[in-house]
C-alpha atoms as a PDB file:
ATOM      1  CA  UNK A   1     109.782 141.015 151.006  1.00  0.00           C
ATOM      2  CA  UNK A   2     108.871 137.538 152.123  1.00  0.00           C
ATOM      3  CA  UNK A   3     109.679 135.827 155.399  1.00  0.00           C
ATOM      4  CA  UNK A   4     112.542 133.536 155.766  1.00  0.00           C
ATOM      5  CA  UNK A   5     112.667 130.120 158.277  1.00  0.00           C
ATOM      6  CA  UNK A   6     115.603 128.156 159.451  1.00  0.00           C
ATOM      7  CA  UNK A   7     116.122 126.345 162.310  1.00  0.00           C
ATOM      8  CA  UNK A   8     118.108 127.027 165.583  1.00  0.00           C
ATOM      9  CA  UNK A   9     121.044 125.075 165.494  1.00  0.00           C
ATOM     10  CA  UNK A  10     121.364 121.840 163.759  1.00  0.00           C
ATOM     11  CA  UNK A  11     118.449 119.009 163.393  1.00  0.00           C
ATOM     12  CA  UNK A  12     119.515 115.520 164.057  1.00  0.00           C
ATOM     13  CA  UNK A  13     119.721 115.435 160.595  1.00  0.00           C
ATOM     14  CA  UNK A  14     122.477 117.443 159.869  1.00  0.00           C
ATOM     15  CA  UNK A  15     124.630 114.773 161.179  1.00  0.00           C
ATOM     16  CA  UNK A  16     122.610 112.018 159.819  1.00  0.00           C
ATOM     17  CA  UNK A  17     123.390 113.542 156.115  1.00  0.00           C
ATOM     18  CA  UNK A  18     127.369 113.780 157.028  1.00  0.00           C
ATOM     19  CA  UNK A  19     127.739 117.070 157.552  1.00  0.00           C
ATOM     20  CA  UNK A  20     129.817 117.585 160.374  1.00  0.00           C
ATOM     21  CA  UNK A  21     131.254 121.556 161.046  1.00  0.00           C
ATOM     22  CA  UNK A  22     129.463 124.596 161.312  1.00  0.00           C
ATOM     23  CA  UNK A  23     130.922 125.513 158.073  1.00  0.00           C
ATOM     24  CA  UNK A  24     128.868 123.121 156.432  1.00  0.00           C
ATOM     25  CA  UNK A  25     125.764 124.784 158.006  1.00  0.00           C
ATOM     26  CA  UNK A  26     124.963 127.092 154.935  1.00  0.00           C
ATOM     27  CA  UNK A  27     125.051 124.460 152.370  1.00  0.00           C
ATOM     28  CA  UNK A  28     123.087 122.088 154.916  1.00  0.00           C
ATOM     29  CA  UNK A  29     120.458 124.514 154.858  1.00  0.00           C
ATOM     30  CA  UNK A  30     120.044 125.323 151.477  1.00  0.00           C
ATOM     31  CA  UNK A  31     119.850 121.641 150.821  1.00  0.00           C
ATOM     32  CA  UNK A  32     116.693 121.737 153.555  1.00  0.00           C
ATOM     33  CA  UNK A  33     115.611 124.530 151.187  1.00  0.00           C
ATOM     34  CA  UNK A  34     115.614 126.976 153.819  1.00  0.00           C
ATOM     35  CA  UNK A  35     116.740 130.355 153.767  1.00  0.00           C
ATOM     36  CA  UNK A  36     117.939 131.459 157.715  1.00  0.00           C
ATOM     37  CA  UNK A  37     120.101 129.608 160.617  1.00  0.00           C
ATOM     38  CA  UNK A  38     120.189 131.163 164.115  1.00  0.00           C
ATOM     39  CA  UNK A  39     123.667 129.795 165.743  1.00  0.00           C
ATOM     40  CA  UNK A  40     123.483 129.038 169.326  1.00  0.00           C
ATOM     41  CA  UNK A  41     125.459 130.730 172.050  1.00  0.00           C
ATOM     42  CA  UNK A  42     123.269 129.682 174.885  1.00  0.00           C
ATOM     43  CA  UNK A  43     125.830 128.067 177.172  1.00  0.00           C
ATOM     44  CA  UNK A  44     128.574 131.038 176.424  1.00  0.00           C
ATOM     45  CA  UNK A  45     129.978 132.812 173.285  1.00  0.00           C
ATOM     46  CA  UNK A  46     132.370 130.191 172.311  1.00  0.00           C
ATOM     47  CA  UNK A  47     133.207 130.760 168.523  1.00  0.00           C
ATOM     48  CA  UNK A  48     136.206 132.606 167.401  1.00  0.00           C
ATOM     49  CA  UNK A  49     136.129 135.301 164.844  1.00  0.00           C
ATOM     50  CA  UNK A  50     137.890 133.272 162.317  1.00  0.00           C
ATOM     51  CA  UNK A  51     135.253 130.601 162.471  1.00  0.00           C
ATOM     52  CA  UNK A  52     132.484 132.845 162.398  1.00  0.00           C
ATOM     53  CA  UNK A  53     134.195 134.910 159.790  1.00  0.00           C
ATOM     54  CA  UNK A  54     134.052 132.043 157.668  1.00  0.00           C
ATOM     55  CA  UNK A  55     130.681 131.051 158.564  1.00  0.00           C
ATOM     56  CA  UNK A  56     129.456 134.225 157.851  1.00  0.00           C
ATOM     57  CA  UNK A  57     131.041 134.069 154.095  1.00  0.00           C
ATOM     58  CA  UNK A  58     129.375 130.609 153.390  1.00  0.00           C
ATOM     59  CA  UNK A  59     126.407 131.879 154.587  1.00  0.00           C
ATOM     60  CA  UNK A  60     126.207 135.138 151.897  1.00  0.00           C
ATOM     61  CA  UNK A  61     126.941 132.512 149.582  1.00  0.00           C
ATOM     62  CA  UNK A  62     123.867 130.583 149.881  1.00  0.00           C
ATOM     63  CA  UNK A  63     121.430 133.651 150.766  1.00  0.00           C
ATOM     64  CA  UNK A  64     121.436 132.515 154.155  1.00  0.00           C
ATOM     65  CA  UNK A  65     120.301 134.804 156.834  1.00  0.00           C
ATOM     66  CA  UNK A  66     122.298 134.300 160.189  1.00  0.00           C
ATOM     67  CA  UNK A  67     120.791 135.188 163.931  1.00  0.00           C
ATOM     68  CA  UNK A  68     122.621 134.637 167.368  1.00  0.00           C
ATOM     69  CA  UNK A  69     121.105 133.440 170.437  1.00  0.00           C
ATOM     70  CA  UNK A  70     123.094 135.365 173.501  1.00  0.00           C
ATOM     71  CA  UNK A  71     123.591 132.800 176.611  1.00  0.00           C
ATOM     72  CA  UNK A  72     120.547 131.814 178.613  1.00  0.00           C
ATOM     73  CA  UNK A  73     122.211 133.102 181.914  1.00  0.00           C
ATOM     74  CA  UNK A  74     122.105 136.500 180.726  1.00  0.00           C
ATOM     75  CA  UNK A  75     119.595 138.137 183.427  1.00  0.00           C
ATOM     76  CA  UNK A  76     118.603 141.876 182.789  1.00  0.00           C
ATOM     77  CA  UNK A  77     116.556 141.956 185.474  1.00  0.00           C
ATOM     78  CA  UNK A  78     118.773 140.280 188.423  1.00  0.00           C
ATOM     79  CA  UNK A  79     118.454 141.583 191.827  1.00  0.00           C
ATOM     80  CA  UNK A  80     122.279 142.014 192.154  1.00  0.00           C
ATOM     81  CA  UNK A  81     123.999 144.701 190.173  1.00  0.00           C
ATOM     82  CA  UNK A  82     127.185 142.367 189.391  1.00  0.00           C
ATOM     83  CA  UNK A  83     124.918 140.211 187.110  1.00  0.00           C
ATOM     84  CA  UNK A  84     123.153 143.048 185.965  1.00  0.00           C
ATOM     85  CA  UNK A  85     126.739 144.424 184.400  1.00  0.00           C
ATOM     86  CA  UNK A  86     127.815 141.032 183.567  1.00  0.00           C
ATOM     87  CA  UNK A  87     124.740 140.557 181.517  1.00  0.00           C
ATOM     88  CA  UNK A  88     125.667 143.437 179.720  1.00  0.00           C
ATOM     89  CA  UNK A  89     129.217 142.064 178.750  1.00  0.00           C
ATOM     90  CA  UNK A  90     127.616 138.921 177.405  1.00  0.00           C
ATOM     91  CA  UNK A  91     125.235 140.772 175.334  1.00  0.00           C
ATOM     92  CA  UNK A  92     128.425 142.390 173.907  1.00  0.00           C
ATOM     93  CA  UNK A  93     130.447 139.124 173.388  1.00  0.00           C
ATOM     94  CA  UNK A  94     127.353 138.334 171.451  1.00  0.00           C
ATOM     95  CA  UNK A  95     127.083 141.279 169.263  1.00  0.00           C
ATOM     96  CA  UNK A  96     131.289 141.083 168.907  1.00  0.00           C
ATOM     97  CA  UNK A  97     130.465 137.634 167.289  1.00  0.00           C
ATOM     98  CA  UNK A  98     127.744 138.296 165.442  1.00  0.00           C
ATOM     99  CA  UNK A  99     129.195 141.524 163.597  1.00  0.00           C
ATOM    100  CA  UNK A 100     131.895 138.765 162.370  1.00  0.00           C
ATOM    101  CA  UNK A 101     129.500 136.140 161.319  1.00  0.00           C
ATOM    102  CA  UNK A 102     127.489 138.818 159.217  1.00  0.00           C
ATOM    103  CA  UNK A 103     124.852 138.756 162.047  1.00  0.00           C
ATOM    104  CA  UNK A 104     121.885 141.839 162.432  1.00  0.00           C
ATOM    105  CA  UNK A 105     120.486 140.289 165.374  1.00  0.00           C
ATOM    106  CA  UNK A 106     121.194 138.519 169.032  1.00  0.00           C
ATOM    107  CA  UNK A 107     118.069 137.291 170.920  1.00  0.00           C
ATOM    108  CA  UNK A 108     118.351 138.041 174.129  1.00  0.00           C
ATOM    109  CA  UNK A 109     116.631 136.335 177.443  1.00  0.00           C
ATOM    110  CA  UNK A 110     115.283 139.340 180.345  1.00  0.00           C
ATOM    111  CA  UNK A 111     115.533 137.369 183.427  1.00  0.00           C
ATOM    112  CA  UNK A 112     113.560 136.376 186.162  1.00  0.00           C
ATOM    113  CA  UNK A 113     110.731 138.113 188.332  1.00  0.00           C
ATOM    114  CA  UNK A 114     110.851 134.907 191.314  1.00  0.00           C
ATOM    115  CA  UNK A 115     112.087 137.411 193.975  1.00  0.00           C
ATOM    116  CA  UNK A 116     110.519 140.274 192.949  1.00  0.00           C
ATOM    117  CA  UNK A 117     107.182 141.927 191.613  1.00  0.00           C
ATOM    118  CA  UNK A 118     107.188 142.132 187.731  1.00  0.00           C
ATOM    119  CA  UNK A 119     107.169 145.865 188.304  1.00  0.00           C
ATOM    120  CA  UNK A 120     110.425 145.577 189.674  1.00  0.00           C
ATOM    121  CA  UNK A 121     111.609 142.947 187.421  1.00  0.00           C
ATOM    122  CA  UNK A 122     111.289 145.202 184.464  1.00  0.00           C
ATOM    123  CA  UNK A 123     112.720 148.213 185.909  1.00  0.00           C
ATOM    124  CA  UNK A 124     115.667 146.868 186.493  1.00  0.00           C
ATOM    125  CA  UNK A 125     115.266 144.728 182.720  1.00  0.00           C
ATOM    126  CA  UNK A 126     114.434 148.446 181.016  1.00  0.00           C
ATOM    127  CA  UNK A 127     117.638 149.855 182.666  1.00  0.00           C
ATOM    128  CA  UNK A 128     120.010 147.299 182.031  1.00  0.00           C
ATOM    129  CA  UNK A 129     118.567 147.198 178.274  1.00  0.00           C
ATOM    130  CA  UNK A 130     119.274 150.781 178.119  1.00  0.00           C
ATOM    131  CA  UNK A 131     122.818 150.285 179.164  1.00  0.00           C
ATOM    132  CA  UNK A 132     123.232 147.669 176.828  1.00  0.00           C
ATOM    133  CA  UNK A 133     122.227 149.296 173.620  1.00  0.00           C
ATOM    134  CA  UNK A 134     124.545 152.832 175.230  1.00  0.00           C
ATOM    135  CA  UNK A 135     127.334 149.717 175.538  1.00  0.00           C
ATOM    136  CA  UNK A 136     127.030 148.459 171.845  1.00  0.00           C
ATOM    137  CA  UNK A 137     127.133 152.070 170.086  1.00  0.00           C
ATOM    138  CA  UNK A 138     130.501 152.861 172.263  1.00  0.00           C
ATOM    139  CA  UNK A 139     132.166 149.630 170.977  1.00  0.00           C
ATOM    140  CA  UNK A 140     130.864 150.196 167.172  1.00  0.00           C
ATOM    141  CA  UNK A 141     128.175 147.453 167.306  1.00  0.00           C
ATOM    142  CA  UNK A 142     125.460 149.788 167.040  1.00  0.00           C
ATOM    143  CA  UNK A 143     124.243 148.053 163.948  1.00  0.00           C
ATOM    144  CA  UNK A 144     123.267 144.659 165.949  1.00  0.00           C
ATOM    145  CA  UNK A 145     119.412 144.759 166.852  1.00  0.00           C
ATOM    146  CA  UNK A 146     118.868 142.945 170.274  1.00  0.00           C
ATOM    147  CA  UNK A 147     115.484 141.221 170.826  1.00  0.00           C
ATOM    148  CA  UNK A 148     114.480 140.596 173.680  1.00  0.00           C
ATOM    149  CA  UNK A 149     112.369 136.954 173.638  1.00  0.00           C
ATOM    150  CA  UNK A 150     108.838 136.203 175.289  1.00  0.00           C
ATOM    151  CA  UNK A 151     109.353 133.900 177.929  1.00  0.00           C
ATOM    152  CA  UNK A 152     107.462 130.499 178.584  1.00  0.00           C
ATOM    153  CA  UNK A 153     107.591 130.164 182.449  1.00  0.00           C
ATOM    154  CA  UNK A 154     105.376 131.880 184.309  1.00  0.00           C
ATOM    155  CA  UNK A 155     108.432 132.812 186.811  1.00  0.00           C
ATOM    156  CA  UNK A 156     110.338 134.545 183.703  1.00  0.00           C
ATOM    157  CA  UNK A 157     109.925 138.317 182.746  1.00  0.00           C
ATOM    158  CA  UNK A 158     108.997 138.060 179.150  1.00  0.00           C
ATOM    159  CA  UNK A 159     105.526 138.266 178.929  1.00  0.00           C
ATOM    160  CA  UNK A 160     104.058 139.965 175.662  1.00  0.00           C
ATOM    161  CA  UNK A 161     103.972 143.554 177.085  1.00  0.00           C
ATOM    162  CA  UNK A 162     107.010 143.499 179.248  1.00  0.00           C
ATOM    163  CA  UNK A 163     109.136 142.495 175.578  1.00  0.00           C
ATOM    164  CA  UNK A 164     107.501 145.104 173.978  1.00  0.00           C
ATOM    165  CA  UNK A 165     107.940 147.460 176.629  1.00  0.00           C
ATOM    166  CA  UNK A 166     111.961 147.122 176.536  1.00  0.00           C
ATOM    167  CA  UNK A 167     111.780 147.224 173.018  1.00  0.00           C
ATOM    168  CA  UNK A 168     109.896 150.869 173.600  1.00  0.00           C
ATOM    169  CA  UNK A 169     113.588 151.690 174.936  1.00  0.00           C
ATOM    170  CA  UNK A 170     115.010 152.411 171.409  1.00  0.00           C
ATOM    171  CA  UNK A 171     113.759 151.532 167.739  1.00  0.00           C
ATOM    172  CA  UNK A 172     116.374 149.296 166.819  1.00  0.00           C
ATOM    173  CA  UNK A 173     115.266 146.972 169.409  1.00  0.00           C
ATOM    174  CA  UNK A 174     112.835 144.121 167.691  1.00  0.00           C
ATOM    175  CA  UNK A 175     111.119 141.602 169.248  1.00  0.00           C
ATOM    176  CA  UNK A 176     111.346 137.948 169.302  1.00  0.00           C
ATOM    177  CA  UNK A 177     107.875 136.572 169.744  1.00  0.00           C
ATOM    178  CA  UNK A 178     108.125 133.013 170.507  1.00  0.00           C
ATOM    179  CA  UNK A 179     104.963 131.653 169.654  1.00  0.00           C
ATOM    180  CA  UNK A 180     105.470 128.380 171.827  1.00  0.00           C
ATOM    181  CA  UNK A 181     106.474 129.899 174.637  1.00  0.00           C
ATOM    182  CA  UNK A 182     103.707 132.458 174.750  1.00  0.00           C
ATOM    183  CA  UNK A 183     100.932 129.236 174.110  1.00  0.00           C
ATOM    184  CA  UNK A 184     103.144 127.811 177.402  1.00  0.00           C
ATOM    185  CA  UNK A 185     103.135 130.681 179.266  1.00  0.00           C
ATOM    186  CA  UNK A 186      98.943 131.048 178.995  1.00  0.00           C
ATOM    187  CA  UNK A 187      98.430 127.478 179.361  1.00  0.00           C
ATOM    188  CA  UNK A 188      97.157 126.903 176.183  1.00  0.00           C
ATOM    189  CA  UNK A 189      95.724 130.578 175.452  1.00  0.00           C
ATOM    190  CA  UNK A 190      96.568 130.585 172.079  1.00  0.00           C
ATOM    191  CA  UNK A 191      93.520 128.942 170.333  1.00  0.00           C
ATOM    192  CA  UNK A 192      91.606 131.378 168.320  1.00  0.00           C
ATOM    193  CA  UNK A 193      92.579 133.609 165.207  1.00  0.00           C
ATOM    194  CA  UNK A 194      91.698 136.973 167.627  1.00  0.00           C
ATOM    195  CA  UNK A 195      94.535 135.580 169.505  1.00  0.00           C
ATOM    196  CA  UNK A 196      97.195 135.241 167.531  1.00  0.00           C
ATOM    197  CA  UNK A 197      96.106 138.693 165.865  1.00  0.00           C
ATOM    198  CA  UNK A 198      96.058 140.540 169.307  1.00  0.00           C
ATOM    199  CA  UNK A 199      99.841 139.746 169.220  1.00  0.00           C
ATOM    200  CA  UNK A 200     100.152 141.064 165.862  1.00  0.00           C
ATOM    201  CA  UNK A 201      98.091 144.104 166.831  1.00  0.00           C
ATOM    202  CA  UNK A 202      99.945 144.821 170.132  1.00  0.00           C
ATOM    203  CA  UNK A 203     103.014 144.882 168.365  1.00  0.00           C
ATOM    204  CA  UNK A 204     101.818 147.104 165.908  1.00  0.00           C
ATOM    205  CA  UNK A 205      99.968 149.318 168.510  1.00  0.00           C
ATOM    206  CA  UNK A 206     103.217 149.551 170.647  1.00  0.00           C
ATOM    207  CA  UNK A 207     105.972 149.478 167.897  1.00  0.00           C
ATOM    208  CA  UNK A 208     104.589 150.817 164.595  1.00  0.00           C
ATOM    209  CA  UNK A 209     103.934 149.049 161.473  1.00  0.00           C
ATOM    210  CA  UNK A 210     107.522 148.721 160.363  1.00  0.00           C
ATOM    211  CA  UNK A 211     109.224 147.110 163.064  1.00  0.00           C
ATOM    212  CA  UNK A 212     105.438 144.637 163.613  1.00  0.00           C
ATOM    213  CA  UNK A 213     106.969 143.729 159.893  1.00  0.00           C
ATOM    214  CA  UNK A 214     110.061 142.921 160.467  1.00  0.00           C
ATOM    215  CA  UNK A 215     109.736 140.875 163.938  1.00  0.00           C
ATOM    216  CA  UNK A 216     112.044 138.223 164.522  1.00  0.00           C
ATOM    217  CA  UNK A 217     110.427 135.284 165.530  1.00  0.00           C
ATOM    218  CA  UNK A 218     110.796 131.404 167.518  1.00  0.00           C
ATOM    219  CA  UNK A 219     108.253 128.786 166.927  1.00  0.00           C
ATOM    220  CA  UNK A 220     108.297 125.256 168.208  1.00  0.00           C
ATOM    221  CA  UNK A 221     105.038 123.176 169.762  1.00  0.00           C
ATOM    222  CA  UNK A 222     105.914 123.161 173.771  1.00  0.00           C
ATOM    223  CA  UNK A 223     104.634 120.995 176.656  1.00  0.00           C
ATOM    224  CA  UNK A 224     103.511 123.033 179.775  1.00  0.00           C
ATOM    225  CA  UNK A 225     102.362 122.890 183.218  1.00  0.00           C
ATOM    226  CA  UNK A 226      98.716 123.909 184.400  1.00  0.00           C
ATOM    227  CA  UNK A 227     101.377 125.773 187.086  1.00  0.00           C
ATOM    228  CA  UNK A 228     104.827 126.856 186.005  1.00  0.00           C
ATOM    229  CA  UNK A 229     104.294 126.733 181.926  1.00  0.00           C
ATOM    230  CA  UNK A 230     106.967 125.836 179.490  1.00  0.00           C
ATOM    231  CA  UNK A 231     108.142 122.574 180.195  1.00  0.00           C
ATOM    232  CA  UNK A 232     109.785 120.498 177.258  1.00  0.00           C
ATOM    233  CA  UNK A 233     109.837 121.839 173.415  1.00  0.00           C
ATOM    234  CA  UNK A 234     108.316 118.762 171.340  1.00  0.00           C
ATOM    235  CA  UNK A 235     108.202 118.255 167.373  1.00  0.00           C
ATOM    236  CA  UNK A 236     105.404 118.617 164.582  1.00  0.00           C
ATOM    237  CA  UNK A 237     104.409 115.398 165.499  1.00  0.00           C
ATOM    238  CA  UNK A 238     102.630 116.218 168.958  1.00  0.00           C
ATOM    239  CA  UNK A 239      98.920 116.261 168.603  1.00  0.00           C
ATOM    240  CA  UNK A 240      98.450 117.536 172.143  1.00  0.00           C
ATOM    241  CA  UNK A 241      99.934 120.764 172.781  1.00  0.00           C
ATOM    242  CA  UNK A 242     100.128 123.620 170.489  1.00  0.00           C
ATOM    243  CA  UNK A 243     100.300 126.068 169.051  1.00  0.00           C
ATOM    244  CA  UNK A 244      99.614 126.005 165.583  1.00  0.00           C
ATOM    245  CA  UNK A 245     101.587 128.301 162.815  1.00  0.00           C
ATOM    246  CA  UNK A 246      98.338 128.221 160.210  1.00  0.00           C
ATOM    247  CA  UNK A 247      97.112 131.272 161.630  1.00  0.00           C
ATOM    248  CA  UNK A 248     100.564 133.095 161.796  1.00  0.00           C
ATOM    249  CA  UNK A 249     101.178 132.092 158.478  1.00  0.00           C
ATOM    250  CA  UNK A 250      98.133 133.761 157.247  1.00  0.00           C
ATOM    251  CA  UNK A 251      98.475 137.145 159.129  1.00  0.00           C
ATOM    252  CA  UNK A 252     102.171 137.089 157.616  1.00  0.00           C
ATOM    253  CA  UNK A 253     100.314 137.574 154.337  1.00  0.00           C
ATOM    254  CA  UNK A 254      97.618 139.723 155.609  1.00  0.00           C
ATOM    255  CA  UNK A 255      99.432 142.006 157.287  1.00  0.00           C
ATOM    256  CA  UNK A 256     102.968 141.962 154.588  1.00  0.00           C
ATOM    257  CA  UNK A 257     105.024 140.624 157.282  1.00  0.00           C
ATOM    258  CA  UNK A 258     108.565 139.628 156.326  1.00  0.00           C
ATOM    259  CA  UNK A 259     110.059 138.555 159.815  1.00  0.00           C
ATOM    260  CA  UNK A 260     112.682 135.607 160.297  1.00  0.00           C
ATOM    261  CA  UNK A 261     110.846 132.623 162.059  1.00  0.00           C
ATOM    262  CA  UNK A 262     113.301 130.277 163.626  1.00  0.00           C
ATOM    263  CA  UNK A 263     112.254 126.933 164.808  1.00  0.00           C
ATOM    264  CA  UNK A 264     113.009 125.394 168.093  1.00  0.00           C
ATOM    265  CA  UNK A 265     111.436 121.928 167.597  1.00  0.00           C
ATOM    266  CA  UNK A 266     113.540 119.345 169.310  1.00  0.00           C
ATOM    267  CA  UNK A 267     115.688 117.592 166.852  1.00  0.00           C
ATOM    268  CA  UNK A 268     113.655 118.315 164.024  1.00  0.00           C
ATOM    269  CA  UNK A 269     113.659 121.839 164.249  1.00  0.00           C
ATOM    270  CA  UNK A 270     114.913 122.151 160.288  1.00  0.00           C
ATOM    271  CA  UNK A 271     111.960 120.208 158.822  1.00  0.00           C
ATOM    272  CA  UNK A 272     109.439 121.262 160.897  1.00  0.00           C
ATOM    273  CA  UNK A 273     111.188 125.109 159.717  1.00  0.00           C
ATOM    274  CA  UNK A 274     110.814 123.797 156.128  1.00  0.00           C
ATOM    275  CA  UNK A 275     106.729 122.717 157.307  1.00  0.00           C
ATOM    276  CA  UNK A 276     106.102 126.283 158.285  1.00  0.00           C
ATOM    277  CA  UNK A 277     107.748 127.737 154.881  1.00  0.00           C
ATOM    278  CA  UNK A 278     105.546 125.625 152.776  1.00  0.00           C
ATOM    279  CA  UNK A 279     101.864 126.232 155.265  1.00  0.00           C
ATOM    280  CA  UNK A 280     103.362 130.292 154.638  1.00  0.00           C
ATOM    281  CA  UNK A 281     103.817 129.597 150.718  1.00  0.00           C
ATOM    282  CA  UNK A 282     100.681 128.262 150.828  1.00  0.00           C
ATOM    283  CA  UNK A 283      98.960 130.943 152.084  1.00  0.00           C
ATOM    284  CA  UNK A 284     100.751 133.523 150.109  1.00  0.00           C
ATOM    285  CA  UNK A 285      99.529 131.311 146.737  1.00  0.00           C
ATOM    286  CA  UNK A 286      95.855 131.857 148.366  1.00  0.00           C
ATOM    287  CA  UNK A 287      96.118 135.718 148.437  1.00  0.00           C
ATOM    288  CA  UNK A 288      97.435 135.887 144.952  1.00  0.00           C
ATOM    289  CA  UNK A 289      94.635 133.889 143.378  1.00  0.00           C
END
């Protein structure tokens, strides 16, 4: 088992080279010599089941690996109960579309913690979670893994142990540790190789070897705040903020990782996807001599 990397919806590029439908994703990232796409739902599950049926085909075609990315206003951990079960419902449109795309996995956003002590925040997260996965296996979508995605503002539940704490909820839940937004989050606190390994570690500590393996992943370089964190996702290009995927790379071979990494650079998030394979081919060419 290897890794795979695609990009989260389309680089400028994909226009650039005159591609112009979804359909024409899979063959667009073949051509980028990638091997996984995550298709964006952030702003509402718009796509209809023939579209994503047919998606879904082109994609088994070219050994492409399709994700989903629920809506951002899904909030697990919302103070009022209506958004709580509304969150749910999204999460479900999510998983209803991804089952016809050919999908395993929806990343999900937890919420905020602005009105409330994290405490709080994540007992209300962990219930809602729990309700969700109860709410796929009734409607026959118990085969979608939801992972829940480390956060990059300070204000957002989402921190390393709080995503790995809902994930505690049921092992079919996987995390999505976004590297960028973790960096953000710490202002800057991902510098040394012990840090990137304590993720590994924690995840392994928390979640067992297998599902540390199989993590699903987002990785883009993002400007932050000395106060709030995440600010703007930036390209491979920046030579400011971080954080760097050498490290990851090499604990993917270290520790026989096979995860999906998805990258979230702005507008060039397909090459920079196709810079991480070839820093993790690398590496893996390293071990075996």
């Amino acid at each position: 088992m290897t890794a795979l990397f695609g990009p989260a919806g389309n680089s400028e590029s994909f226009t650039a080279m005159g591609y112009k439908s979804f359909a024409e994703v899979p063959a667009y990232i073949e051509r980028m010599g990638l091997d996984a796409y995550e298709y964006q739902c952030g702003h509402g599950v718009r796509i209809s089941d023939a579209s994503a049926a047919q998606l879904g085909e082109r994609a088994r075609e070219k050994n492409v690996t399709l994700s989903l990315h629920a809506p951002y206003y899904i909030s697990l951990s919302s103070l009022e109960e209506e958004k709580r079960d509304n969150s749910i419902r999204y999460i479900l449109q999510s998983a209803k579309a991804a089952k016809a795309m050919g999908a395993g996995r929806i990343v999900v956003h937890s919420g905020s913690c602005g009105k409330m002590s994290r405490e709080e925040a994540l007992a209300l997260a962990m219930d809602t979670m729990g309700r969700a996965v109860a709410a796929l296996d009734e409607a026959g979508y118990g085969d979608i893994h939801i992972c829940p995605e480390t956060m990059g503002k300070v204000n957002q539940l989402g921190t390393l142990d709080e995503v790995l704490a809902l994930c505690g909820l049921d092992e079919r839940l996987i995390p999505c540790i976004d590297f960028g937004h973790l960096n953000a989050r710490t202002f800057g606190g991902l510098k040394t190789f012990g840090d990137y390994e304590a993720i590994f570690d924690a995840m392994e500590d928390k979640l067992g070897e297998e599902r540390m393996r199989r993590f699903h992943a987002h990785f883009s370089k993002i400007e932050y705040t000395e106060k709030g964190g995440e600010k703007a996702h930036l390209t491979f290009e920046d030579k400011i903020f971080g954080p760097d995927f050498t490290p990851v790379a090499e604990l993917l071979v270290r520790k026989n990782c096979a995860p999906t990494i998805i990258c979230e650079s702005a507008g060039t998030q397909a090459e920079d996807a196709g810079t991480m394979k070839r820093i993790y081919e690398a590496a893996l060419m390293t071990k075996e001599n």
